[in-house]
Protein backbone atom coordinates (compact mmCIF):
# COMPACT_ATOMS: atom_id res chain seq x y z
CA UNK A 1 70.86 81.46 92.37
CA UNK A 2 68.84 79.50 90.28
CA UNK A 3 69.38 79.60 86.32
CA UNK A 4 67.41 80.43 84.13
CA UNK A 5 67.11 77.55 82.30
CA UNK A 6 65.97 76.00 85.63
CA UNK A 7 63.38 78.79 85.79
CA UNK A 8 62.00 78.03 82.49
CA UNK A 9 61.73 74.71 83.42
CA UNK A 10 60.15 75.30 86.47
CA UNK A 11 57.52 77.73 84.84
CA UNK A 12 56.84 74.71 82.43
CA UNK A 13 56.19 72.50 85.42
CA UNK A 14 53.88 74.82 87.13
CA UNK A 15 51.56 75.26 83.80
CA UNK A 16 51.60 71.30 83.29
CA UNK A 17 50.79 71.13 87.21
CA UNK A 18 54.06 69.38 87.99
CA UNK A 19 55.57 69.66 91.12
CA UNK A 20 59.27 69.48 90.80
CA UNK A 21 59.60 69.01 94.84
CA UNK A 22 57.37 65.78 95.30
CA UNK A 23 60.09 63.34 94.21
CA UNK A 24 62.96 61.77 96.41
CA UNK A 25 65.62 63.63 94.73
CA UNK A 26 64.67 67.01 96.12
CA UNK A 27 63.71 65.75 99.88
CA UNK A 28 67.48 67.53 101.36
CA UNK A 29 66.91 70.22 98.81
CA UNK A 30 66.41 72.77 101.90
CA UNK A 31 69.64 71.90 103.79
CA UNK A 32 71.54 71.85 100.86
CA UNK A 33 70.51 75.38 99.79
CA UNK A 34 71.31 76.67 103.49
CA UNK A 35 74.58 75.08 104.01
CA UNK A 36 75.89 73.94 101.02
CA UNK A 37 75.14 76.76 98.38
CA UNK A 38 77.25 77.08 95.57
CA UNK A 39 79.92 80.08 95.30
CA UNK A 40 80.46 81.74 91.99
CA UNK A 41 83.89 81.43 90.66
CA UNK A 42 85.39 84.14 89.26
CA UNK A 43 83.30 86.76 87.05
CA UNK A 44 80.01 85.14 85.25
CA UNK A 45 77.54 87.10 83.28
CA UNK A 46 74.50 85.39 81.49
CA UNK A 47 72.18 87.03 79.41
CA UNK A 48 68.65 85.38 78.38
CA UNK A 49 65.66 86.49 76.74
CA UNK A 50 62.52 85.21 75.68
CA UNK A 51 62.86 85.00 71.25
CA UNK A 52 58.89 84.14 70.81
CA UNK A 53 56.03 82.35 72.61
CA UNK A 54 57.79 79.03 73.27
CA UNK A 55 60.95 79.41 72.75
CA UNK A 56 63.96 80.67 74.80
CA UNK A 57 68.10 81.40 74.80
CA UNK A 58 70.52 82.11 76.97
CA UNK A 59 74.05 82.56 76.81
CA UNK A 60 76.96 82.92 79.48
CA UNK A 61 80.17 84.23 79.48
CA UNK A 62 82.84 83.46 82.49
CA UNK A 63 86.32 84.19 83.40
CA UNK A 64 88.47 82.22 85.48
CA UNK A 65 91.64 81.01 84.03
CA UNK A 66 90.42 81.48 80.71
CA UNK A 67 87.87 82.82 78.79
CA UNK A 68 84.56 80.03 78.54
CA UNK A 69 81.08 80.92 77.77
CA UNK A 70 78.58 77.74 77.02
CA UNK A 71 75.31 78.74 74.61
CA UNK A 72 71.41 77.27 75.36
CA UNK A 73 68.43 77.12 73.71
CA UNK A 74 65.13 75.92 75.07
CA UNK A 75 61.77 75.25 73.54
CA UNK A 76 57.92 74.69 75.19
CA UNK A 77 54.71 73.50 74.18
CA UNK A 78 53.12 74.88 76.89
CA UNK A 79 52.37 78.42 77.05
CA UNK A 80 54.49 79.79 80.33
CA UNK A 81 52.76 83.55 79.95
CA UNK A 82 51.35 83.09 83.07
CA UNK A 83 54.74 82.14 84.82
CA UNK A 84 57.25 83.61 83.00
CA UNK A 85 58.09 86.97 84.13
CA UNK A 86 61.74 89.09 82.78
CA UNK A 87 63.89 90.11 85.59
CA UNK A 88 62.24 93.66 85.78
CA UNK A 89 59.09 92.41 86.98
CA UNK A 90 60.78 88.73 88.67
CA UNK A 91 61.00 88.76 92.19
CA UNK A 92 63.84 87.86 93.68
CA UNK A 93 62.28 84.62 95.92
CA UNK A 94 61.51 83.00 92.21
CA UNK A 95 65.40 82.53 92.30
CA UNK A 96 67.13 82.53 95.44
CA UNK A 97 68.44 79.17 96.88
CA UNK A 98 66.54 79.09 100.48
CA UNK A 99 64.03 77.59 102.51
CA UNK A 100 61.42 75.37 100.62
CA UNK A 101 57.65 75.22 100.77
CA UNK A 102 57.03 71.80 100.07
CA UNK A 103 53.99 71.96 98.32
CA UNK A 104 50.99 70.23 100.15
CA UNK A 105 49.40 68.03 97.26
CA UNK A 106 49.44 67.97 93.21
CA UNK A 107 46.37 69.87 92.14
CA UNK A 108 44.13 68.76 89.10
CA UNK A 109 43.45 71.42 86.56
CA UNK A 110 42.87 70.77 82.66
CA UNK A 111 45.95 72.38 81.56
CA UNK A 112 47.19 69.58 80.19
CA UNK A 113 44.27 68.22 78.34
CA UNK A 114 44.69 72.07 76.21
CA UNK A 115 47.98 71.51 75.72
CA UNK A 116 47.71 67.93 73.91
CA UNK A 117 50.60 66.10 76.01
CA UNK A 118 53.16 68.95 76.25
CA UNK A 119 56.95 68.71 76.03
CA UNK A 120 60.29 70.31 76.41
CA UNK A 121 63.59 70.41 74.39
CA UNK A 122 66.55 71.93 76.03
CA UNK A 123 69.80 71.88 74.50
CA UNK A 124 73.49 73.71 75.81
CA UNK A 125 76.96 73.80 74.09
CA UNK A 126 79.84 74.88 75.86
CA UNK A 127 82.65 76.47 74.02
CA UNK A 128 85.44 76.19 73.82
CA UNK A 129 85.42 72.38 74.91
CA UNK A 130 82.26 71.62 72.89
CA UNK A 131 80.99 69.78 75.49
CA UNK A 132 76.80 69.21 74.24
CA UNK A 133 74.08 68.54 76.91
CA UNK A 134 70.56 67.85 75.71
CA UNK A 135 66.95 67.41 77.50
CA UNK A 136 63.71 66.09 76.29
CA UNK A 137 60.48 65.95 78.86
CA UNK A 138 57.48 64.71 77.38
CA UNK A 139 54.14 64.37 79.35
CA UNK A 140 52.23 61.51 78.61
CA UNK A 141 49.32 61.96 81.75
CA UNK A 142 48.72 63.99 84.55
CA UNK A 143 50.34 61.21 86.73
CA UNK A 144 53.20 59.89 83.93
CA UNK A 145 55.90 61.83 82.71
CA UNK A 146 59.11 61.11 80.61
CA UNK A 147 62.91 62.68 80.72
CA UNK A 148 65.65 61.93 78.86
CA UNK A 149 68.86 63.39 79.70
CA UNK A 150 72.66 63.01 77.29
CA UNK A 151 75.91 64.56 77.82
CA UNK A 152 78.28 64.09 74.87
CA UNK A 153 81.95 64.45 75.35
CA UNK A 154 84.25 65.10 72.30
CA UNK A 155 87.72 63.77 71.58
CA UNK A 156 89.63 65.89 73.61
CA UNK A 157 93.30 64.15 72.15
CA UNK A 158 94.14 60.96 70.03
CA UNK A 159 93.82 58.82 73.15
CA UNK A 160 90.22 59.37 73.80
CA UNK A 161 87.28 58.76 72.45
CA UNK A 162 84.32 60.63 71.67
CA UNK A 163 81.20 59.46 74.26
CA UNK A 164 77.59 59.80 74.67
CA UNK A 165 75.51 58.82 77.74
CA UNK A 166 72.22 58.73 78.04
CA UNK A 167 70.16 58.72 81.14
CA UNK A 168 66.46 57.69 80.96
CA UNK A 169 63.70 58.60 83.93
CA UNK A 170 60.12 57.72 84.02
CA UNK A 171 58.51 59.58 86.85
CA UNK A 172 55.11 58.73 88.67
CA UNK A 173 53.11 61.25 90.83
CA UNK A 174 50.28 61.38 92.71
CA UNK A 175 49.12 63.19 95.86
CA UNK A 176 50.53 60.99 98.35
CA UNK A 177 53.67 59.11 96.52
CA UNK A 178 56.01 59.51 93.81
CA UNK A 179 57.84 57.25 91.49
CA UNK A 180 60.88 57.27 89.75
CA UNK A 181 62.38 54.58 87.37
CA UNK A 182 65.59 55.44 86.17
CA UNK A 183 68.08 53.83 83.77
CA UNK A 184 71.82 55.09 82.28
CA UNK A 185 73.85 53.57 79.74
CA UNK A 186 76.78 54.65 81.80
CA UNK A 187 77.96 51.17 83.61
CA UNK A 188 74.28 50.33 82.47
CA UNK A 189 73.40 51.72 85.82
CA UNK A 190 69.79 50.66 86.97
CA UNK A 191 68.00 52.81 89.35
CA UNK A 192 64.48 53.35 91.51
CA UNK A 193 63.24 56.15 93.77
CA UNK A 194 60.44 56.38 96.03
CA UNK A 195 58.82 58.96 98.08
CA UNK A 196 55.47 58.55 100.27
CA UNK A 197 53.61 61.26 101.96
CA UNK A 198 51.72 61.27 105.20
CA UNK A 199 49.65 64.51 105.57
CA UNK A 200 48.73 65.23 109.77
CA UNK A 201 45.84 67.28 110.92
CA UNK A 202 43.62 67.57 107.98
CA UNK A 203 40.70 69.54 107.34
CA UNK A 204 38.02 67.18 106.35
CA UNK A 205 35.19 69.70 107.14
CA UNK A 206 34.64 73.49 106.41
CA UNK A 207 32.92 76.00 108.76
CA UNK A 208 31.99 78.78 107.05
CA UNK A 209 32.27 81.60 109.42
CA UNK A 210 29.84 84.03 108.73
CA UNK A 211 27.12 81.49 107.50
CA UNK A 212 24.48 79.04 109.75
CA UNK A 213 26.51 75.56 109.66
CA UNK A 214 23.85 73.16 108.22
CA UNK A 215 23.95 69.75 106.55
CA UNK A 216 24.18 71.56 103.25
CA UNK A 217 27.31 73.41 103.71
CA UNK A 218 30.50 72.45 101.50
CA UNK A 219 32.92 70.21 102.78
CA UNK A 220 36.57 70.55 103.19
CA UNK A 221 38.77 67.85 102.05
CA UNK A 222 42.48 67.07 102.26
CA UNK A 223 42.70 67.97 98.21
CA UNK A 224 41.15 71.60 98.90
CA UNK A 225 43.41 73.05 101.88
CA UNK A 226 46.95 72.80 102.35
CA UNK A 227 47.63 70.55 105.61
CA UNK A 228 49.55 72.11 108.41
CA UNK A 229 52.43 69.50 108.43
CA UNK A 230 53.50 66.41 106.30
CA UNK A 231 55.68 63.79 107.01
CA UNK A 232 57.68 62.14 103.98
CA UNK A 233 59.85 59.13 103.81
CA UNK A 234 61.49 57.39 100.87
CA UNK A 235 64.29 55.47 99.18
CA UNK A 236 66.37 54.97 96.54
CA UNK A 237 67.90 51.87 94.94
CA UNK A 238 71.04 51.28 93.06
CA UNK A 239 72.40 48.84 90.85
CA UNK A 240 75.41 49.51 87.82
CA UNK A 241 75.33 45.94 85.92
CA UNK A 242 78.74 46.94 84.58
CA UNK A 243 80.83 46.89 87.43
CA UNK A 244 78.13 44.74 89.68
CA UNK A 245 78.09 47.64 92.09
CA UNK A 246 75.16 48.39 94.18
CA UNK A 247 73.65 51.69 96.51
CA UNK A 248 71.35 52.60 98.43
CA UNK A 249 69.75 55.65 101.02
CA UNK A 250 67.17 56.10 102.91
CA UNK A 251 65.39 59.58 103.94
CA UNK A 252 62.61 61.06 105.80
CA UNK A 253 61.51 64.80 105.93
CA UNK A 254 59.00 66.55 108.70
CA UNK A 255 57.92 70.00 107.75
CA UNK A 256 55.25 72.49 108.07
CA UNK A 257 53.71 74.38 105.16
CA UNK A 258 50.85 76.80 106.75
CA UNK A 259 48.58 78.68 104.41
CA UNK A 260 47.16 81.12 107.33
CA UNK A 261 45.47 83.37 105.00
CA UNK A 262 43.62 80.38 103.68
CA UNK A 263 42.82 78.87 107.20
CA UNK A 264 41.57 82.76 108.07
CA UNK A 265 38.90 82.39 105.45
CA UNK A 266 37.36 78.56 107.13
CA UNK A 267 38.53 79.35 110.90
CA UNK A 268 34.62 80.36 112.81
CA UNK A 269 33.99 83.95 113.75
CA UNK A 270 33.21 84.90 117.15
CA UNK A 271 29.98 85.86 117.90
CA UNK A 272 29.60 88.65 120.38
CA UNK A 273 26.64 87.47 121.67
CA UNK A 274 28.13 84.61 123.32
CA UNK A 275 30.62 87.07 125.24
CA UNK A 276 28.48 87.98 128.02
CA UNK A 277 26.62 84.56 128.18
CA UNK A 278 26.89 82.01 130.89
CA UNK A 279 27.71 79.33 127.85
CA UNK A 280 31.56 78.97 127.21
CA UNK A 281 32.45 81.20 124.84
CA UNK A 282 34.50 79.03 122.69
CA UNK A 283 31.31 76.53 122.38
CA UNK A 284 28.08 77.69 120.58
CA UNK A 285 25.41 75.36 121.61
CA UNK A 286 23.52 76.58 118.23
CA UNK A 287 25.61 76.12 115.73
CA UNK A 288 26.87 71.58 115.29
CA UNK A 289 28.53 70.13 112.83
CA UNK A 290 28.57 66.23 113.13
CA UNK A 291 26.59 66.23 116.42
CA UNK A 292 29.43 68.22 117.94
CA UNK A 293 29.59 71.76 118.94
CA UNK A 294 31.38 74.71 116.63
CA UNK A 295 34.24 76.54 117.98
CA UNK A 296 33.48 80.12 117.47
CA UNK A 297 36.25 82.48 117.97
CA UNK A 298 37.93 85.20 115.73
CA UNK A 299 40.86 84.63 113.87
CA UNK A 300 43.28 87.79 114.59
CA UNK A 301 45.58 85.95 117.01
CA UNK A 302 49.01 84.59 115.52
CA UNK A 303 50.80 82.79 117.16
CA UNK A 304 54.96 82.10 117.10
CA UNK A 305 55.03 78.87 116.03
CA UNK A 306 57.07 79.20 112.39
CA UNK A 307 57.50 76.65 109.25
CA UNK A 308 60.50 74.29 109.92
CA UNK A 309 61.97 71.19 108.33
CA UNK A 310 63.78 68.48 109.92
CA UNK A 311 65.33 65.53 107.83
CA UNK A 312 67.20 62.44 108.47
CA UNK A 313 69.13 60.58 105.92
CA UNK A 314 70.87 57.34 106.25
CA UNK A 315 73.36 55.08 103.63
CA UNK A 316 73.72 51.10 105.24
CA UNK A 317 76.71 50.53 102.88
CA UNK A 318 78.86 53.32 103.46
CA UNK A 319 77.68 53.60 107.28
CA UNK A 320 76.51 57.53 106.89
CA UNK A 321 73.91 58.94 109.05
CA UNK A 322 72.97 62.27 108.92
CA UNK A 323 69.96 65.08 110.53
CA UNK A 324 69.15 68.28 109.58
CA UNK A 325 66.92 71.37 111.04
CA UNK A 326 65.62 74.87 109.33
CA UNK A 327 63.34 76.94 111.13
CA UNK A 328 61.97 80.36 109.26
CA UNK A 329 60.96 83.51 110.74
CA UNK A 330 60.01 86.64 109.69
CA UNK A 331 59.59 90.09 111.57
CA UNK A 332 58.93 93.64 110.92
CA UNK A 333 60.84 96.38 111.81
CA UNK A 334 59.81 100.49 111.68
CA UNK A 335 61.31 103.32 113.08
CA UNK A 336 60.19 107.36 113.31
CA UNK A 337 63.45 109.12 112.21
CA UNK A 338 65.04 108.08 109.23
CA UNK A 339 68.43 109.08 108.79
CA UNK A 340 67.86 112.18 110.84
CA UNK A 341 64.54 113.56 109.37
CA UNK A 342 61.94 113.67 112.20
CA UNK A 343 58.96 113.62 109.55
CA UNK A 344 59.28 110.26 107.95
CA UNK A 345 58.96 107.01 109.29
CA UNK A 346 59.95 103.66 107.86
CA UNK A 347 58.84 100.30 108.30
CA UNK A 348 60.64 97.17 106.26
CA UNK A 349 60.35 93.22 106.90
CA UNK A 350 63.51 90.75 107.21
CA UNK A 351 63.56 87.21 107.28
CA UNK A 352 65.51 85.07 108.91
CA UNK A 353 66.37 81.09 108.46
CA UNK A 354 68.57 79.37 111.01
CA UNK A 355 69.70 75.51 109.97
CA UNK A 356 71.90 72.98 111.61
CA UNK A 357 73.23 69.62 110.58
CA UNK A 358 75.04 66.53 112.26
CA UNK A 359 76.73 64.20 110.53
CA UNK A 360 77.77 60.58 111.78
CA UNK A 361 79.80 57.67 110.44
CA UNK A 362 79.02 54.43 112.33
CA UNK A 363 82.75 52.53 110.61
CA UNK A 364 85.22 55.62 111.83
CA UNK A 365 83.00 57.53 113.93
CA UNK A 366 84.05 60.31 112.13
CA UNK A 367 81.22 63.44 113.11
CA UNK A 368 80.63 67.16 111.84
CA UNK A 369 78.48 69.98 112.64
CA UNK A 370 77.81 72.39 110.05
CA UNK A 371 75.43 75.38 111.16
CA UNK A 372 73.66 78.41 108.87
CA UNK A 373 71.82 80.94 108.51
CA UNK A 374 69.89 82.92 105.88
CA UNK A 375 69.21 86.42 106.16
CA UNK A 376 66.22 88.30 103.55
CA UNK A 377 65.65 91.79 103.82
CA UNK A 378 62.99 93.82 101.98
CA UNK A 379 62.81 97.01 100.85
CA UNK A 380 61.93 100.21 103.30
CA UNK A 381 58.09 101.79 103.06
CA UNK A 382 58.60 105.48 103.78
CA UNK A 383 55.58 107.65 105.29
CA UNK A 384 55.69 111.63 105.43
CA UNK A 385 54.02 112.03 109.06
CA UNK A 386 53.96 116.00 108.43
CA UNK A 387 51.32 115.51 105.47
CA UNK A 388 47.70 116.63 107.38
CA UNK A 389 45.31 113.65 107.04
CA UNK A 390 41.58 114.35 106.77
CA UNK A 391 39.82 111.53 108.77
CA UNK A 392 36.19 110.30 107.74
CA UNK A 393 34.40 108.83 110.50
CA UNK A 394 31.65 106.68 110.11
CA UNK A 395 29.61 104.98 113.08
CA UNK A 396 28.91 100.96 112.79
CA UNK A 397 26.84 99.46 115.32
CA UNK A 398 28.93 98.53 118.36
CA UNK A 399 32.14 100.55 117.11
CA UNK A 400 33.59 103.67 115.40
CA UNK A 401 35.80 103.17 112.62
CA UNK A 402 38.04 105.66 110.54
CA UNK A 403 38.46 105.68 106.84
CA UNK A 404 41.00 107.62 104.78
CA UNK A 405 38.92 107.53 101.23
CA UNK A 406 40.82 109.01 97.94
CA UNK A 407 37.51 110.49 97.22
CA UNK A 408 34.20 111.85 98.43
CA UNK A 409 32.39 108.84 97.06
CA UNK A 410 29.67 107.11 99.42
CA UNK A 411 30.60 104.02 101.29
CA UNK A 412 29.07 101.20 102.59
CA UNK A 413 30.24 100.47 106.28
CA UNK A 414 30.62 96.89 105.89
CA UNK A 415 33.06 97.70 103.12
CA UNK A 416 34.94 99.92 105.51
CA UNK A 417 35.21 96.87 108.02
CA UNK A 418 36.29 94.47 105.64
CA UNK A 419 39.50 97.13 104.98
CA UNK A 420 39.75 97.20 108.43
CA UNK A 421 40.20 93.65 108.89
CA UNK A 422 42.38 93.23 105.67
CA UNK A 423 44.47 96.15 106.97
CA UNK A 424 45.05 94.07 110.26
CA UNK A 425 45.61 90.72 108.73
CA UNK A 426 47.56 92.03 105.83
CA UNK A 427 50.71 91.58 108.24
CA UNK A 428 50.07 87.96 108.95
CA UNK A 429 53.01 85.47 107.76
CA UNK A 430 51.98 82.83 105.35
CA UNK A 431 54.19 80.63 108.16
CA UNK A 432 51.86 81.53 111.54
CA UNK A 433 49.46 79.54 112.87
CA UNK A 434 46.23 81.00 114.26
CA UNK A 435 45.78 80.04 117.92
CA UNK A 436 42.61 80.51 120.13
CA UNK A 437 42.11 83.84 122.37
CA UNK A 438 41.61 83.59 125.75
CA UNK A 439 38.68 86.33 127.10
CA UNK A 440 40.78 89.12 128.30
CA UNK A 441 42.68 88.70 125.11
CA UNK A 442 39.34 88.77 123.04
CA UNK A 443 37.97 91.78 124.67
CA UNK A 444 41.23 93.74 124.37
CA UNK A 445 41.28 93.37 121.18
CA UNK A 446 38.05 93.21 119.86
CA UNK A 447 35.92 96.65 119.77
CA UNK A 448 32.72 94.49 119.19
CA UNK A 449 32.98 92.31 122.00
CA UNK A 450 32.38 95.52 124.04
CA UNK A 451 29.07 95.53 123.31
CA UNK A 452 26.86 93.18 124.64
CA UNK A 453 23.60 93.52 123.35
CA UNK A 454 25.05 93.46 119.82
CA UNK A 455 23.04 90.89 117.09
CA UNK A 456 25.01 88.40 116.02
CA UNK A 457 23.58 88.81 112.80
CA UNK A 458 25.50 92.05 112.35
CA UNK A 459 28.58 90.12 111.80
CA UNK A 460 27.19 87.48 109.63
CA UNK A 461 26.53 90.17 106.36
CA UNK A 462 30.39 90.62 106.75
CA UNK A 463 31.81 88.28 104.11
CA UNK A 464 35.57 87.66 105.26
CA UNK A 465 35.57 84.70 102.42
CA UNK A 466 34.40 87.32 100.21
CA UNK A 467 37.78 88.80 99.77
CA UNK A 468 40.04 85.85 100.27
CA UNK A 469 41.46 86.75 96.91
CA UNK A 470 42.52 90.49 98.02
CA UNK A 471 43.89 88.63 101.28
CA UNK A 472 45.86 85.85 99.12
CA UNK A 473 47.45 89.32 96.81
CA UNK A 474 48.59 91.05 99.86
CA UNK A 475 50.44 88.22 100.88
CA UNK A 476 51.82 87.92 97.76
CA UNK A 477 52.91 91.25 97.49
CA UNK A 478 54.93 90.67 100.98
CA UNK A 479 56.92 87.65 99.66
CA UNK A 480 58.47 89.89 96.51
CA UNK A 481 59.27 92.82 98.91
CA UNK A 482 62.45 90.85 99.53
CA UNK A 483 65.45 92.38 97.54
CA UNK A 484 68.51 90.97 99.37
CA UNK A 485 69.69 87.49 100.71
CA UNK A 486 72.83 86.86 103.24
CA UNK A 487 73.69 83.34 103.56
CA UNK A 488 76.05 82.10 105.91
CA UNK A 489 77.36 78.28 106.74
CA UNK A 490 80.14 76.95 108.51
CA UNK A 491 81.63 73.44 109.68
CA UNK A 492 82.98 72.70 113.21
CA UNK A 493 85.19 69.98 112.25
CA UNK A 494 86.66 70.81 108.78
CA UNK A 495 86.81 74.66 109.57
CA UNK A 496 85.85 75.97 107.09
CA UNK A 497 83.22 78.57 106.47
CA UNK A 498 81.07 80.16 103.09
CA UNK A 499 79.39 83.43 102.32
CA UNK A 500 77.04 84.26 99.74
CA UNK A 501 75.35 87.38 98.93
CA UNK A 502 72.26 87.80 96.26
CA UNK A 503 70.53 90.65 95.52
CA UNK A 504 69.09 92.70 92.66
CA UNK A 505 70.65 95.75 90.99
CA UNK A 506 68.13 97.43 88.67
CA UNK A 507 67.12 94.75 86.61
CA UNK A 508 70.16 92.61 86.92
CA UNK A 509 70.44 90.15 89.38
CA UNK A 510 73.70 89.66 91.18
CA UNK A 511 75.20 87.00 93.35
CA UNK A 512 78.68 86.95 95.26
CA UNK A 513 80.62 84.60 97.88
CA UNK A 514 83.66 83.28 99.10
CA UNK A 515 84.62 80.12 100.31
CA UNK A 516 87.28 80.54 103.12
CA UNK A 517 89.45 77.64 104.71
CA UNK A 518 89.91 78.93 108.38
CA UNK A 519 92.85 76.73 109.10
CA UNK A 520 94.71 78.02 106.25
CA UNK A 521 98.47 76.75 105.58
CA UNK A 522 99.90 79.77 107.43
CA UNK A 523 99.58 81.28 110.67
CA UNK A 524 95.46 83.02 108.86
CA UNK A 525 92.76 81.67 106.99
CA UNK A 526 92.51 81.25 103.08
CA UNK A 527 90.21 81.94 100.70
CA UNK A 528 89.47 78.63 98.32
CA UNK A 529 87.13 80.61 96.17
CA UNK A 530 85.65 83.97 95.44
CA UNK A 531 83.41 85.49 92.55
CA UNK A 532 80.34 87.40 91.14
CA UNK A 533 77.77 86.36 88.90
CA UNK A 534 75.34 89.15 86.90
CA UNK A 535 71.92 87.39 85.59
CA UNK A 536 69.52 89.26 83.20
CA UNK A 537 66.89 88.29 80.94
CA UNK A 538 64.28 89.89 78.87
């Protein structure tokens, strides 16, 4: 579970428009959430709030084999309102340590132009070692940024020393690489990181679907739709002048990142005209873009194809190879009789996340398997089928639909098929890709299509980009109906196997695992280490 220092930080990123995932540092950040989460250790509670605008503390209190507790304190130039949320209103996917959606590209807004060069100071003391830990990030342009990190240890007896180091990073971002320059006065350790991005089937034209294509229509560039897939490959160097040791990896990273409700809006409608023609239905000979003829076809149809990420990282020095592969699915679930009453039905959503990873040393072909899974569930809808329902029907050309209004107010019919279509898309994954209907498929499932002397024109006053937005909040909506994460890992070789549970009680949110050696000493297996950790913040 992530922090909430890390939150803050994160919700300072997002209002500087700084993605914290486009940087080599973070490219195994989803195999190392799926199979090598951390487990709490004994019993953690932190407590946070939000003391004004900008500024922020937290403190925690643990118990293992004594009582230790550290205290934070975090400050912002930027104003995080529209981030920052307490954990009554927080959904749990803010926090939870799970599959990643790479973001596609950095976007360009002027927040940082209104917030004159904005910086963070972060600052921690632990008690009752008095251990001190200290941040500064400082912004300099949208593509520069600055972070300076210290840890100061005190004189624990009269044979050490107090000591300071201080770690220095100058990061570099743009859409398609990232830079990081990095320098320590530990060993006076020297250090650079790259990261390159290659985006794969990208949009470079839009097709408005309800609209004539002509020369005048707006175009569609890489910058203005997330791409389907990216491939990213990097490196980092190593170099501690101190002890004239050097280091070295090398990683690349596949994954998809679909934004279906955003290809919905620029996919082409189609046109039930061209159902009943001689012309191929997927072709309009009317409508070109570029010489070449428009697909027209209408985007209900998902198909199974889900967002995964496959990695491969390799060190030359210490002969370490290693590949890694997370798929993501998500499926809904109802049922008529819930817990024995015939008169409500339920419906809920679960995800699931399966991930794998092989390990390889080429100097003592030493190998290891590790395999995961994450499991999200969301909270039950409940519907009272005994209620009567009052139907309002209202005939549109070429179909009859049915509308349930909370008043007696006059509609417009157009407005009742745009709920229509919202009401069928509103179940669509942000993962799924749309795929192209074949003509039985079509006219199964498309009431207009069973009319052939239908205008096309009819369909072209309904404006499916027109409510994008309500499409986009609907989505959003789905992703916080999670309340519950299982996560499950487990190595082939070493034997050993971890369990982690989050989840949100009220407005606290709780996290619990065990680590579990399945050899053991004895003749059964052993538990290395077990605990619960309560979060809250205001």
């Amino acid at each position: 579970m992530i922090s909430y220092m890390d939150l803050v930080q994160q919700c300072f990123y997002l209002s500087t428009d700084w993605h914290w995932d486009n940087t080599y540092e973070r490219i195994l950040e989803t195999p190392r959430n799926l199979l090598q989460f951390p487990i709490p250790n004994g019993v953690k509670i932190t407590v946070s709030s939000r003391n004004t605008e900008n500024n922020y503390s937290s403190i925690n209190i643990s118990q293992v084999d004594r009582l230790e507790g550290s205290l934070s304190y975090l400050m912002s130039s930027a104003n995080l309102d529209e981030y920052y949320q307490p954990s009554r209103t927080l959904p749990i996917s803010r926090v939870l340590h799970g599959y990643r959606d790479i973001l596609s590209q950095l976007s360009s807004s002027n927040d940082l132009k209104k917030s004159n060069k904005p910086f963070l100071l972060y600052g921690k003391m632990y008690f009752p070692s008095q251990f001190l830990e200290g941040m500064l990030i400082k912004r300099f342009s949208p593509n520069y940024q600055l972070i300076v990190k210290f840890v100061n240890t005190p004189k624990l007896n009269k044979l050490t020393q107090p000591t300071s180091i201080f770690t220095f990073y100058l990061q570099r971002q743009t859409e398609n690489c990232a830079h990081d320059f990095i320098y320590s006065t530990r060993e006076n350790l020297f250090g650079f990181r790259c990261l390159y991005h290659l985006d794969f089937l990208a949009s470079n034209s839009q097709i408005n679907p309800m609209k004539k294509s002509d020369s005048s229509s707006p175009k569609l560039t890489s910058k203005s739709i997330q791409n389907p897939s990216k491939l990213s490959a990097g490196c980092e160097l190593w170099y501690a002048a101190g002890n004239v040791s050097p280091g070295m990896s090398v990683a690349a990273r596949y994954t998809t990142c679909i934004d279906s409700m955003r290809y919905l809006d620029n996919l082409p409608t189609y046109t039930s005209g061209l159902v009943h023609s001689t012309l191929n239905p997927y072709l309009s000979g009317h409508h070109k873009q570029n010489g070449k003829k428009v697909l027209r076809s209408l985007p209900y149809a998902i198909s199974s194809i889900h967002p995964l990420t496959f990695t491969i990282a390799a060190n030359p020095l210490l002969g370490t190879f290693e590949s890694t592969y997370a798929i993501k699915s998500d499926a809904l679930f109802k049922g008529d009789n819930y817990h024995g009453n015939n008169g409500i039905s339920y419906m809920g959503k679960m995800g699931i996340v399966l991930s794998s990873k092989y390990q390889f040393n080429m100097y003592s072909y030493d190998s290891d398997l590790v395999l995961g899974a994450q499991i999200l569930r969301s909270k039950l809808t409940f519907t009272n089928t005994n209620e009567p329902v009052h139907k309002v029907e209202e005939e549109i050309p070429g179909k009859t639909l049915h509308k349930y209004p909370p008043n007696t107010k006059p509609f417009n019919p157009y407005q009742l098929d745009q709920q229509h279509i919202i009401h069928k898309l509103s179940h669509i994954s942000q993962h799924n890709i749309v795929y192209k209907a074949s003509d039985e498929e079509y006219a199964k499932n498309n009431v207009a299509a069973a009319e052939p002397n239908q205008s096309p024109q009819s369909h072209r006053n309904l404006p499916l980009t027109s409510f994008s937005k309500d499409l986009t909040n609907i989505e959003q909506e789905q992703k916080e109906e999670y309340i519950s994460s299982l996560k499950v890992s487990g190595s082939i070789t070493k034997q050993n196997l971890r369990v982690a549970w989050e989840g949100k009680f009220y407005e606290w949110f709780v996290s619990s695992g065990a680590s579990i050696d399945m050899r053991g000493i004895g003749s059964g297996p052993r538990v290395l280490k077990y605990g619960i950790e309560f979060a809250y913040n205001s």
